[in-house]
N, C-alpha and C. Protein backbone atom coordinates (compact mmCIF):
# COMPACT_ATOMS: atom_id res chain seq x y z
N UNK A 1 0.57 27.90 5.70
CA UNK A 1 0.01 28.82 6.66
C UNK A 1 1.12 29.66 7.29
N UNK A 2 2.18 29.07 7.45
CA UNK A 2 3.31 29.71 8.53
C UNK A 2 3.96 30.89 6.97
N UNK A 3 3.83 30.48 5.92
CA UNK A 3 4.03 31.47 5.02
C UNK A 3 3.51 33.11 4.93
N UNK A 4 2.39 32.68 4.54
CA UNK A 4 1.00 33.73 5.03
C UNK A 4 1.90 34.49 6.22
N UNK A 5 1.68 33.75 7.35
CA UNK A 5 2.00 34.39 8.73
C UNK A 5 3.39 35.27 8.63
N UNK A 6 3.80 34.75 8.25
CA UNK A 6 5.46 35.43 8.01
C UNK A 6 5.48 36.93 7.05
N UNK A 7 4.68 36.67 5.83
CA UNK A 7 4.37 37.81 5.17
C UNK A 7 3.59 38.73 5.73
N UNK A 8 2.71 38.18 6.65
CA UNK A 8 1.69 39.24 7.06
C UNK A 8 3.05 40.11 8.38
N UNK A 9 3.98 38.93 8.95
CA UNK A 9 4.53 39.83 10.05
C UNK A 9 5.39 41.18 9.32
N UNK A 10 5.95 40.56 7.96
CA UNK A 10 7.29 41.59 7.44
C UNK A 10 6.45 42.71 6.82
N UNK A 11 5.11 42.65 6.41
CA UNK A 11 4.26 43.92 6.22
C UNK A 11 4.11 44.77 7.32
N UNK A 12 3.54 44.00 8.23
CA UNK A 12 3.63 44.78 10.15
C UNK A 12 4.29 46.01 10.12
N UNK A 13 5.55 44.96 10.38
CA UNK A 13 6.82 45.54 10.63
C UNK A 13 7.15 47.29 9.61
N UNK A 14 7.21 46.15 8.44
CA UNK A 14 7.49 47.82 7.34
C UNK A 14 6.53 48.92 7.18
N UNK A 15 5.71 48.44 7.80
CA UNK A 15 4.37 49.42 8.14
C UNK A 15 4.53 50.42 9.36
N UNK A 16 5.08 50.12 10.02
CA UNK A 16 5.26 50.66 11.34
C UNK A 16 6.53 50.69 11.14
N UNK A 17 7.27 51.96 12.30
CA UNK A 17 8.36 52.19 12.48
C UNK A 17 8.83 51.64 12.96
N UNK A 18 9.82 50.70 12.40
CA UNK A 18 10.87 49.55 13.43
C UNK A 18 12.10 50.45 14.12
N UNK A 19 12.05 49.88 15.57
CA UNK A 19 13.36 50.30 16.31
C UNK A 19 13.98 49.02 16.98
N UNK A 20 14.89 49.57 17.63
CA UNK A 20 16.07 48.06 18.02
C UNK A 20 15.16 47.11 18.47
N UNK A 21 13.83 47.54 19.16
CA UNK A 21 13.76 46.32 20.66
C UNK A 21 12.61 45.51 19.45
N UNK A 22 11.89 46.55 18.18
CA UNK A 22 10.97 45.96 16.96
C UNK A 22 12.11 45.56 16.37
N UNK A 23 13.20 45.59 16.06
CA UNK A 23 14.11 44.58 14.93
C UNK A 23 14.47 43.36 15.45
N UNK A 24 14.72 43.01 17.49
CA UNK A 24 14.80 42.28 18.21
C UNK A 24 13.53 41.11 18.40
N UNK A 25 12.69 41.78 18.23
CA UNK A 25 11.24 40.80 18.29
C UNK A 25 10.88 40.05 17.30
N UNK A 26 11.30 40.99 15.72
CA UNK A 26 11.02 40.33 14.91
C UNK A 26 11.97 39.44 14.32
N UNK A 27 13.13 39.64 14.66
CA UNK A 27 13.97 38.43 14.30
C UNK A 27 13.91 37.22 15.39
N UNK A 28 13.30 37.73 16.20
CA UNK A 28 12.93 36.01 17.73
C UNK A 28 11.32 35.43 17.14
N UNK A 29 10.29 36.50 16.46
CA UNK A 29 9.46 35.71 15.70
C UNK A 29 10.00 35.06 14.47
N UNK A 30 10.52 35.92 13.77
CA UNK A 30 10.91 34.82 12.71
C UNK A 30 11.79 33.53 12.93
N UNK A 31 13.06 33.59 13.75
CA UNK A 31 13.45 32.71 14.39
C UNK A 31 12.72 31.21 14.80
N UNK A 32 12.13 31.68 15.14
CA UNK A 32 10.93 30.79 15.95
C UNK A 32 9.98 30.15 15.08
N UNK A 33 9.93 30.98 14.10
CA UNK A 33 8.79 30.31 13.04
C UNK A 33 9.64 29.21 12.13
N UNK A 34 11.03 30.10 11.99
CA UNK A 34 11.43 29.21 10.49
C UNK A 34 11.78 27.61 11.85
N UNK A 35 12.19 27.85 12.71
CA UNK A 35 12.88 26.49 13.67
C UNK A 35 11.12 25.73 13.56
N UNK A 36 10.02 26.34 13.91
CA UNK A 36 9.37 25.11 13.96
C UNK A 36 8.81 24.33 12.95
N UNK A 37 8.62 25.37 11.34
CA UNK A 37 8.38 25.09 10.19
C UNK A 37 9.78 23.48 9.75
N UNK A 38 10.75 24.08 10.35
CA UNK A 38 11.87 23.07 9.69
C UNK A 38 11.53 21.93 10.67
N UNK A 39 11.26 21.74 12.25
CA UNK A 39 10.44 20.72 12.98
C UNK A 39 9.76 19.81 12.14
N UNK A 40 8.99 20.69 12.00
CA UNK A 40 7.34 20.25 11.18
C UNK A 40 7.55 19.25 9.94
N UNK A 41 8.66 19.79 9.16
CA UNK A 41 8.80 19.02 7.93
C UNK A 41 10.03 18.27 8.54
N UNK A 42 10.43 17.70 9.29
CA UNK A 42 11.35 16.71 9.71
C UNK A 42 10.29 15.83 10.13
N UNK A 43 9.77 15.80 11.19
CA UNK A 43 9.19 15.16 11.66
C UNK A 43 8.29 14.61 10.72
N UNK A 44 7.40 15.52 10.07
CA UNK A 44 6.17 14.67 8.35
C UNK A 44 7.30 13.20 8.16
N UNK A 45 9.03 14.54 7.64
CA UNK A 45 9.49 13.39 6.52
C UNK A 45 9.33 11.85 7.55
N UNK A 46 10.00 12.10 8.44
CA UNK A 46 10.36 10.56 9.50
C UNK A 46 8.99 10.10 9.49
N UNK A 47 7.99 10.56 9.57
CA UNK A 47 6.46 9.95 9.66
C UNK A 47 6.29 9.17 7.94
N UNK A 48 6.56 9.87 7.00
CA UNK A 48 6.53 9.06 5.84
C UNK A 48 7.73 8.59 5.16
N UNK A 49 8.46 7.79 6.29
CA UNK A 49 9.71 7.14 5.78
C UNK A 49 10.57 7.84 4.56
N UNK A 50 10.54 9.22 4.98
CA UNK A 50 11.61 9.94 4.19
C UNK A 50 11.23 10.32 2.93
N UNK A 51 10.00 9.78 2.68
CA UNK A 51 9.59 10.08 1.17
C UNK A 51 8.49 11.48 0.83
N UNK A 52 8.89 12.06 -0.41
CA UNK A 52 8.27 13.16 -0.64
C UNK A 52 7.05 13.23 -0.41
N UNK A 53 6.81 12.15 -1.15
CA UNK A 53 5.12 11.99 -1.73
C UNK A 53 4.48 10.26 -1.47
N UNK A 54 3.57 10.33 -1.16
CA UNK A 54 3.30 8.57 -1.20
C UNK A 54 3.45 8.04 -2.63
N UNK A 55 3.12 6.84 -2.29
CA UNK A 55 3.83 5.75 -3.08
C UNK A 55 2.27 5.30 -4.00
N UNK A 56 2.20 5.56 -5.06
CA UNK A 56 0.62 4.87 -5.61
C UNK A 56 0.63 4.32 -7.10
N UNK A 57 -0.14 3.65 -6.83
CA UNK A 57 -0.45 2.45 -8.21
C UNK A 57 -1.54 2.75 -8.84
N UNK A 58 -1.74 1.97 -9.70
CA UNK A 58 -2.53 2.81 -10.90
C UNK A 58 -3.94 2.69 -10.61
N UNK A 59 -4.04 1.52 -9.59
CA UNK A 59 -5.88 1.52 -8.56
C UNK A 59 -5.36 2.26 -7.79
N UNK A 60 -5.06 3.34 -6.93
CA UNK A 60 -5.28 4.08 -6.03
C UNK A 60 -5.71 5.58 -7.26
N UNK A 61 -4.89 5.97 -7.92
CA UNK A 61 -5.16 6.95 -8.43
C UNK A 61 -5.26 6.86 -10.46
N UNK A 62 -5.85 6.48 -10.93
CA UNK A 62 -5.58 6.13 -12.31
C UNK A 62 -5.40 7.15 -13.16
N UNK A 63 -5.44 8.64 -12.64
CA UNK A 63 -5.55 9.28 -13.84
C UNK A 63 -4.27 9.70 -13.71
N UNK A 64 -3.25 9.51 -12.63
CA UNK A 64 -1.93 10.09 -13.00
C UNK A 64 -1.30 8.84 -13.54
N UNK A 65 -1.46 7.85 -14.06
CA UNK A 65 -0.97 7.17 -14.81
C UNK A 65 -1.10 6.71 -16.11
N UNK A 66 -2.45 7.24 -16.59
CA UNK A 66 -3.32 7.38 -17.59
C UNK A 66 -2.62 8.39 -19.05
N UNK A 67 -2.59 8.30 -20.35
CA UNK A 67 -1.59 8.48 -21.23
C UNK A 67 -2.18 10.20 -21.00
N UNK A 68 -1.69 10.85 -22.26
CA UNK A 68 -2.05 12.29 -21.91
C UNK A 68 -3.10 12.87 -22.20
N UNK A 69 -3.92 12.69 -23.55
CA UNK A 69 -5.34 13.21 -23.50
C UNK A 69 -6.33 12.56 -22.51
N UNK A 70 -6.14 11.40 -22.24
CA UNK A 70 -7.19 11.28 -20.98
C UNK A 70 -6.46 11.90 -19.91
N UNK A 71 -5.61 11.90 -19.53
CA UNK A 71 -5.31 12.48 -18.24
C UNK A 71 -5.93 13.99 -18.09
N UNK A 72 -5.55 14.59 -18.76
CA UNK A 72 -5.89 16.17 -19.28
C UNK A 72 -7.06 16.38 -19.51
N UNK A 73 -7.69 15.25 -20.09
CA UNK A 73 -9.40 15.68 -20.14
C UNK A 73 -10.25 15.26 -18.60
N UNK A 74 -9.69 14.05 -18.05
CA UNK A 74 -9.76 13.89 -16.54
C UNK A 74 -9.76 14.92 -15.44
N UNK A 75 -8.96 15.27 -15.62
CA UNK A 75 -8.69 16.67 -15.19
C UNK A 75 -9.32 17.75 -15.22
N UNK A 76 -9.64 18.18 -16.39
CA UNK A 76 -10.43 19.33 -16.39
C UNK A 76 -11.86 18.85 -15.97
N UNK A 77 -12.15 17.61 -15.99
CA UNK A 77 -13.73 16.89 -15.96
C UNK A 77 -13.79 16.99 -14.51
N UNK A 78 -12.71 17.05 -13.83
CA UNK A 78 -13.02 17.10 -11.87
C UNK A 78 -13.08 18.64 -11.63
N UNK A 79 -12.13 19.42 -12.09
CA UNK A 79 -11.67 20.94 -12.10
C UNK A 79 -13.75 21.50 -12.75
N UNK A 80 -13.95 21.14 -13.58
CA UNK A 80 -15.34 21.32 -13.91
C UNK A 80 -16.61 21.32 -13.08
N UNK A 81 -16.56 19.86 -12.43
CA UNK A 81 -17.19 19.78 -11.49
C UNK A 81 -17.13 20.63 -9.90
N UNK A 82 -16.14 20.65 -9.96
CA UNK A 82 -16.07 21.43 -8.37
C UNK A 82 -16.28 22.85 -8.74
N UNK A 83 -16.41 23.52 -9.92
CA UNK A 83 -16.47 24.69 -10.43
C UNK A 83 -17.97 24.63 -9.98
N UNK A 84 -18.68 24.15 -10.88
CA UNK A 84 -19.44 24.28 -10.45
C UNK A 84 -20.60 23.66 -9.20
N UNK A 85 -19.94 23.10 -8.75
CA UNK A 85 -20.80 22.69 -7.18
C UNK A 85 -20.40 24.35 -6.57
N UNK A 86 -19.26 25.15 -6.58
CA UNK A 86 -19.13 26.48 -6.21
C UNK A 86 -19.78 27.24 -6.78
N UNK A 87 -20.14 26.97 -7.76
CA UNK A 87 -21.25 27.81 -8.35
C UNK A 87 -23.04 27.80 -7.96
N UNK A 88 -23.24 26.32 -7.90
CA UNK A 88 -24.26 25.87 -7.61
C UNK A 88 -24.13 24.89 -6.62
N UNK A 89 -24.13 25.00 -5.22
CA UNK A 89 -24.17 24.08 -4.75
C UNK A 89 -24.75 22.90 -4.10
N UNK A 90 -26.35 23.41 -4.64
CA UNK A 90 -27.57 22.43 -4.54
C UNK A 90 -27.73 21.71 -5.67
């Protein structure tokens, strides 16, 4: 989201005529964004003991452990379904 936000500000900006006190603002927004974005992912990491991604076994999630044509056909069999519940969702 803070991505989005950031692109939408540097369009703003180049959209409109920037002057000192607009080159001043937008470097204290961006400032501000990248310090709390880097917050944000400090704090996640310390919340999940430093690790990227959780930790899972082959009962929590089986199809990422599953050889490659089932995995791949797994896959498209969920990707399928949610296709169409968006399509049809009754």
């Amino acid at each position: 989201m803070s991505g989005l936000l950031a692109v939408e500000d540097l369009l703003a900006v180049l959209e409109t005529n920037s002057n000192v006190e607009g080159a001043v603002t937008f470097r204290n927004r961006w400032l501000s964004l990248f310090t709390v974005g880097i917050i944000y992912l400090l704090v996640r990491m310390h919340l999940c003991d430093w690790q990227l991604g959780p930790k899972m076994d082959v009962w929590e999630n089986p199809t990422a452990f599953a050889s490659q044509p089932t995995r791949a056909l797994s896959i498209a069999n969920i990707h399928a379904k949610y296709a169409w519940l968006a399509l049809w969702p009754r």
